[in-house]
N, C-alpha and C. Protein backbone atom coordinates (compact mmCIF):
# COMPACT_ATOMS: atom_id res chain seq x y z
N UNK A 1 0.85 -1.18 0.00
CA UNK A 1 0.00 0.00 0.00
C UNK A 1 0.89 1.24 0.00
N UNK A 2 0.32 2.13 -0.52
CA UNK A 2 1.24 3.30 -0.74
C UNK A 2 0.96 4.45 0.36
N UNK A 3 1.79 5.33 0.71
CA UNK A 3 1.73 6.31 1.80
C UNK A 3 2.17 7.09 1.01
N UNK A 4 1.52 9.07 1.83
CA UNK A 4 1.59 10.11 1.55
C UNK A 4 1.95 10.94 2.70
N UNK A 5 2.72 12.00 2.06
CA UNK A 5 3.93 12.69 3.30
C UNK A 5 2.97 13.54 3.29
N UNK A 6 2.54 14.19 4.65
CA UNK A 6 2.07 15.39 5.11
C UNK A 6 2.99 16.34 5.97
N UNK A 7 3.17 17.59 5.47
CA UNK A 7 3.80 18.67 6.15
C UNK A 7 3.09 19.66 6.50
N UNK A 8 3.79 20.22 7.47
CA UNK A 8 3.02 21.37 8.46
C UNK A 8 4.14 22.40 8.54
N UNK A 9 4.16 23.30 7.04
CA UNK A 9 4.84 24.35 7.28
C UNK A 9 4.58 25.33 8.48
N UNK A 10 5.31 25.85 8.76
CA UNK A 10 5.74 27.25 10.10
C UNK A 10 5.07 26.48 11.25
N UNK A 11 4.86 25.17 11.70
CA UNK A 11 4.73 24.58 12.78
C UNK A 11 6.31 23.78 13.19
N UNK A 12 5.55 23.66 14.48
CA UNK A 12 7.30 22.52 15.02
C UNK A 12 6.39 21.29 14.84
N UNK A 13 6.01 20.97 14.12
CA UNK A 13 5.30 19.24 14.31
C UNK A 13 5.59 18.77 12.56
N UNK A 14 6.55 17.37 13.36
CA UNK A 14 7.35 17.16 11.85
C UNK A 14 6.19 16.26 10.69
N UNK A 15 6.92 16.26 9.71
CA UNK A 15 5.97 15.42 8.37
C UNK A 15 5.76 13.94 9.23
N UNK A 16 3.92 13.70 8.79
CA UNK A 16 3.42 12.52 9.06
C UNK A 16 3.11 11.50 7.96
N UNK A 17 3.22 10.22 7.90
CA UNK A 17 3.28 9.26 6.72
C UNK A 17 2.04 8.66 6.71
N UNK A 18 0.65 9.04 6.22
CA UNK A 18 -0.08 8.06 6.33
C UNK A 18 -0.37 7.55 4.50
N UNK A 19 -1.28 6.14 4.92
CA UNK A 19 -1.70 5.11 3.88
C UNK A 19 -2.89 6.19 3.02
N UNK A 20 -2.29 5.58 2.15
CA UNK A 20 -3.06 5.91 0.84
C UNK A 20 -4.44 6.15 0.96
N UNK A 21 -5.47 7.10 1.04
CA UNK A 21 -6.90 7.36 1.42
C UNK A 21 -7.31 7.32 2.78
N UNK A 22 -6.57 7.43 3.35
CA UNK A 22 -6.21 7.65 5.10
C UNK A 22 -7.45 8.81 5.48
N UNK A 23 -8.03 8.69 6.36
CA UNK A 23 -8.97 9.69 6.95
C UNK A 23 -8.52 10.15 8.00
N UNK A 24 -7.90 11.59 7.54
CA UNK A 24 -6.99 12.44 8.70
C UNK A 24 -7.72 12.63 10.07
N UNK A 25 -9.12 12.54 10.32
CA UNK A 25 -9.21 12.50 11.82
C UNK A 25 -9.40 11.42 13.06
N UNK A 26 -8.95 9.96 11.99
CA UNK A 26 -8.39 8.80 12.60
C UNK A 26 -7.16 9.10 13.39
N UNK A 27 -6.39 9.69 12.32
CA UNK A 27 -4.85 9.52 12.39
C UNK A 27 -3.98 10.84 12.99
N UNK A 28 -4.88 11.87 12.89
CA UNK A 28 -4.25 13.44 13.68
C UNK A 28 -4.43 13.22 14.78
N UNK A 29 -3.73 14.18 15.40
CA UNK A 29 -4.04 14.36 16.58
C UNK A 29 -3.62 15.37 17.05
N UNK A 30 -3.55 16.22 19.00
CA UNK A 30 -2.50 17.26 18.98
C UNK A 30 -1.39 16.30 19.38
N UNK A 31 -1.08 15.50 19.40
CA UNK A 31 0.27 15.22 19.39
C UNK A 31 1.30 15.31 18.50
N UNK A 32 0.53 14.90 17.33
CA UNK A 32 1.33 15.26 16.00
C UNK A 32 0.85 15.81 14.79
N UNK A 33 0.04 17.14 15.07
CA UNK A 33 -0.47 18.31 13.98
C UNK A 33 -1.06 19.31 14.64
N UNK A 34 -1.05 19.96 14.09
CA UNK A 34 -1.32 21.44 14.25
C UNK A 34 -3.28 21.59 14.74
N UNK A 35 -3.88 20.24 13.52
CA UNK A 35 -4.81 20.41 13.35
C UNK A 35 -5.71 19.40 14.43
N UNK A 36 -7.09 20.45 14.63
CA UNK A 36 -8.05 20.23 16.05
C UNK A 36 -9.42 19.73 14.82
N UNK A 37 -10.04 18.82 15.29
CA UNK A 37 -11.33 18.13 14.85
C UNK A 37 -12.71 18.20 15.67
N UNK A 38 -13.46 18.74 15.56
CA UNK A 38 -14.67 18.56 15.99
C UNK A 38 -15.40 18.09 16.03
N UNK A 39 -16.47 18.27 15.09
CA UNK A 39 -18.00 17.33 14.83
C UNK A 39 -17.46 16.39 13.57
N UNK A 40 -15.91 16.10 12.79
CA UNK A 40 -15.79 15.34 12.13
C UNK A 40 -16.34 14.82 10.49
N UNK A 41 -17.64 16.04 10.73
CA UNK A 41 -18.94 15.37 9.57
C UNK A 41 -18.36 16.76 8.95
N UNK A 42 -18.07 17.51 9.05
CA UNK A 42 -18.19 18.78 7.64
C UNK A 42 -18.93 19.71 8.64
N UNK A 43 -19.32 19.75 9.30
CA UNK A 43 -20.42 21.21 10.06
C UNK A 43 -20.10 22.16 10.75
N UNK A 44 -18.85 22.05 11.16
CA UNK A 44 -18.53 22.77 12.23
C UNK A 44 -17.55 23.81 11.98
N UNK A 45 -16.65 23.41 10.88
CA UNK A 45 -15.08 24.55 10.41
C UNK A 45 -14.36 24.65 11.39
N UNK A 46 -14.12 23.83 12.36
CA UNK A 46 -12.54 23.50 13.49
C UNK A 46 -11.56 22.97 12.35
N UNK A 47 -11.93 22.01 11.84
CA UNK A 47 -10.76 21.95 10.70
C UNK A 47 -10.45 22.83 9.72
N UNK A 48 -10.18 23.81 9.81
CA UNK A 48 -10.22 24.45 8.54
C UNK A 48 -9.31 24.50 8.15
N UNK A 49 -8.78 24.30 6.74
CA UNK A 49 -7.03 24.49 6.16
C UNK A 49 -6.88 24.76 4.98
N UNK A 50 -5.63 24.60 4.67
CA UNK A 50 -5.38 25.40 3.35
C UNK A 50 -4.48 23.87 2.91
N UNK A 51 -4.75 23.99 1.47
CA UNK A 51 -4.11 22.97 1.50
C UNK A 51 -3.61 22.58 0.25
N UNK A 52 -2.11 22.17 -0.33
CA UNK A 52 -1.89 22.01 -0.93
C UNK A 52 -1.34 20.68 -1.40
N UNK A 53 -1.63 20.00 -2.81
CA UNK A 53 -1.12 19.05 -2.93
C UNK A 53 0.51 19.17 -3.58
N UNK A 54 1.08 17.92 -3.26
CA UNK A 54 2.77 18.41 -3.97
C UNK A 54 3.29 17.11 -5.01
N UNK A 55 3.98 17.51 -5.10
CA UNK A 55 4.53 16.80 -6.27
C UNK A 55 3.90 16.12 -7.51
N UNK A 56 3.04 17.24 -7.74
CA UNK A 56 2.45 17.35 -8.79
C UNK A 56 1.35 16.32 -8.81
N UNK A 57 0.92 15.96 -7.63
CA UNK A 57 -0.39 15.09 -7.09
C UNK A 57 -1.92 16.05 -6.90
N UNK A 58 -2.97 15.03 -7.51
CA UNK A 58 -3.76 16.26 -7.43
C UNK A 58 -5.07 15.38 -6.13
N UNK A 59 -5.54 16.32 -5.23
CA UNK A 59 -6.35 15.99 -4.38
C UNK A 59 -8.15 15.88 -4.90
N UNK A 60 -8.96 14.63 -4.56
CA UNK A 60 -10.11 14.95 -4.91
C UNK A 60 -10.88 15.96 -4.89
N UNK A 61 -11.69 16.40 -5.61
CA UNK A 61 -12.74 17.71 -5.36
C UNK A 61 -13.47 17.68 -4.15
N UNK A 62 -13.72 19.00 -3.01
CA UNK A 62 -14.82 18.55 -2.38
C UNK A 62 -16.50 18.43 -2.86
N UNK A 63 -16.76 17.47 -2.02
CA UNK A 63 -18.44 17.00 -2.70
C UNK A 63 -19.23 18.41 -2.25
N UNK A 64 -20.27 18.53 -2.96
CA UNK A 64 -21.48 19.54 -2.49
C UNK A 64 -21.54 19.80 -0.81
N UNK A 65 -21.59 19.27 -0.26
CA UNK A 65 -21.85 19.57 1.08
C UNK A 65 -20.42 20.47 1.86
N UNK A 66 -19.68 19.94 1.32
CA UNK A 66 -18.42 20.31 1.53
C UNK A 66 -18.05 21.67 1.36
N UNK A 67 -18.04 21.91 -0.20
CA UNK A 67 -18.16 23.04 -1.25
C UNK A 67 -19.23 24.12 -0.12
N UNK A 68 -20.67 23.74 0.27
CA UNK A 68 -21.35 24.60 0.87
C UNK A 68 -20.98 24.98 2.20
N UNK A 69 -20.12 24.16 3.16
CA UNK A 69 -19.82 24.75 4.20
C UNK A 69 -18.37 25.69 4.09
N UNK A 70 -18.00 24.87 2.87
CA UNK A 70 -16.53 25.90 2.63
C UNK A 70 -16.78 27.80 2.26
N UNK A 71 -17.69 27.66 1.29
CA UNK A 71 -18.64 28.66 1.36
C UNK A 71 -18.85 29.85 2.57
N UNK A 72 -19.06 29.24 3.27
CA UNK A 72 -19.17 30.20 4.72
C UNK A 72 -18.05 30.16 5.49
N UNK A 73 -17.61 29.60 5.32
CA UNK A 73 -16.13 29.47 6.43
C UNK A 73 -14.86 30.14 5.61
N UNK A 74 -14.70 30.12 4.39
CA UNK A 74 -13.57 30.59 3.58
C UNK A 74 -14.14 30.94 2.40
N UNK A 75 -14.70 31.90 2.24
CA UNK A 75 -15.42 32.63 0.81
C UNK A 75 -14.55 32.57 -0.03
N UNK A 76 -14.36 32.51 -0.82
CA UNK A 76 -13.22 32.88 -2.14
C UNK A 76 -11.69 32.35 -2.06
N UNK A 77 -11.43 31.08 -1.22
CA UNK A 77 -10.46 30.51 -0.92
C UNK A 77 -9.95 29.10 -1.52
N UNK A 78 -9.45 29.19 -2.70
CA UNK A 78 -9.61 28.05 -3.59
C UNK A 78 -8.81 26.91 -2.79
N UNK A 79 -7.90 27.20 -1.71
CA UNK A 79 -7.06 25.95 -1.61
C UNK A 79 -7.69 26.06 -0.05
N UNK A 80 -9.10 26.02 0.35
CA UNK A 80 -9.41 25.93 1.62
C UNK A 80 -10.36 24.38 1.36
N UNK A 81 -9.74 23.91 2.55
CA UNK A 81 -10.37 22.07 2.95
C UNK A 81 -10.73 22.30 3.62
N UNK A 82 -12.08 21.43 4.29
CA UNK A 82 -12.16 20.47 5.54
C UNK A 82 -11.12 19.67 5.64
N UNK A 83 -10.17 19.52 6.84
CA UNK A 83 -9.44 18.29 7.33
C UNK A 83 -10.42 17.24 7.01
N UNK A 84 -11.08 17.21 8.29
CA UNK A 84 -11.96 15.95 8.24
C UNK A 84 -12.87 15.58 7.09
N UNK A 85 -12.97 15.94 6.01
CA UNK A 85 -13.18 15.53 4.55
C UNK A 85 -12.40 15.00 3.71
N UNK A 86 -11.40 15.17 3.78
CA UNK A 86 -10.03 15.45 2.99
C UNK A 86 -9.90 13.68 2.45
N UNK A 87 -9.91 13.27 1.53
CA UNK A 87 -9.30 12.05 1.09
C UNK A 87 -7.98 11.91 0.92
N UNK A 88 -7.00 11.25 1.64
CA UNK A 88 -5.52 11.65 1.32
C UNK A 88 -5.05 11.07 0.14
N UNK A 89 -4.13 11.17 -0.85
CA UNK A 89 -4.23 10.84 -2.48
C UNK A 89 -3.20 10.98 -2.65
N UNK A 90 -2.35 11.84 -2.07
CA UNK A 90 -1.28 12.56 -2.45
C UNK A 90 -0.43 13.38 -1.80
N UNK A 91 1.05 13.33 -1.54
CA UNK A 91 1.38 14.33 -0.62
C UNK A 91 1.03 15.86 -0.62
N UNK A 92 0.63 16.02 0.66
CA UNK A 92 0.46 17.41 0.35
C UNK A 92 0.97 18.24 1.93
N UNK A 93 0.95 19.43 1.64
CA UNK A 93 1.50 20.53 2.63
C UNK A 93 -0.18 21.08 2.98
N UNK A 94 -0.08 20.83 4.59
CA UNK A 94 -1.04 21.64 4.78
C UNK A 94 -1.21 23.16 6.12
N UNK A 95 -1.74 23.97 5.85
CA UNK A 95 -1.93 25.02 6.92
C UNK A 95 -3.32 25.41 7.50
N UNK A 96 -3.23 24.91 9.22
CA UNK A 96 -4.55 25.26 9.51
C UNK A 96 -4.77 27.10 9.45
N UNK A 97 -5.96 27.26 8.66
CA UNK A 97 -7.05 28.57 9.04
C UNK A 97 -7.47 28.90 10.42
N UNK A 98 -6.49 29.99 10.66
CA UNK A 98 -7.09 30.40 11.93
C UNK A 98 -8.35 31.07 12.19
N UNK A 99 -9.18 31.04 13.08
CA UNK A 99 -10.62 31.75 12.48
C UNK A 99 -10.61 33.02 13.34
N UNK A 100 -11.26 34.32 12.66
CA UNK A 100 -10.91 35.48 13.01
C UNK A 100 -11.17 36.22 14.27
């Protein structure tokens, strides 16, 4: 099975290796990310991030529900995720959204 490197630029919490389609709020934690989980389902925007895929890997689209809470939580923010949505696919760099 294949694994994908996750980084947490301008944090002290080093790159994590998870399996291929890994559901990051199994596998985060604060022990080792930046990033805090809440209600898990998409409703809440505790996960919120920015997020990029790397090495020329591209991340699934979010589904409708997704898309609509992203909507309110990050208006006009093309590289804004739910963590807890996130299908992992590909390495990517991510930065949690602090909320204002």
């Amino acid at each position: 099975m294949s694994t994908h490197r996750i980084e947490f630029p301008g944090t002290a919490f080093a790159p994590v290796e998870l399996a291929d389609l890994a559901s990051l709020p199994v596998h985060l934690t604060v022990l080792n990310s930046p990033l805090l989980f809440g209600c898990r389902s998409g409703l809440c925007g505790t996960c919120l991030i920015e997020v990029a895929a790397l090495s020329g890997g591209e991340l699934e689209a979010p589904d409708a529900a997704e898309r609509d809470a992203l909507e309110i939580y990050a208006p006009g923010n093309p590289h804004a995720r739910l963590a807890c949505q996130l299908v992992l696919t590909t390495d990517v760099r991510i930065r949690k959204i602090e909320s204002a």
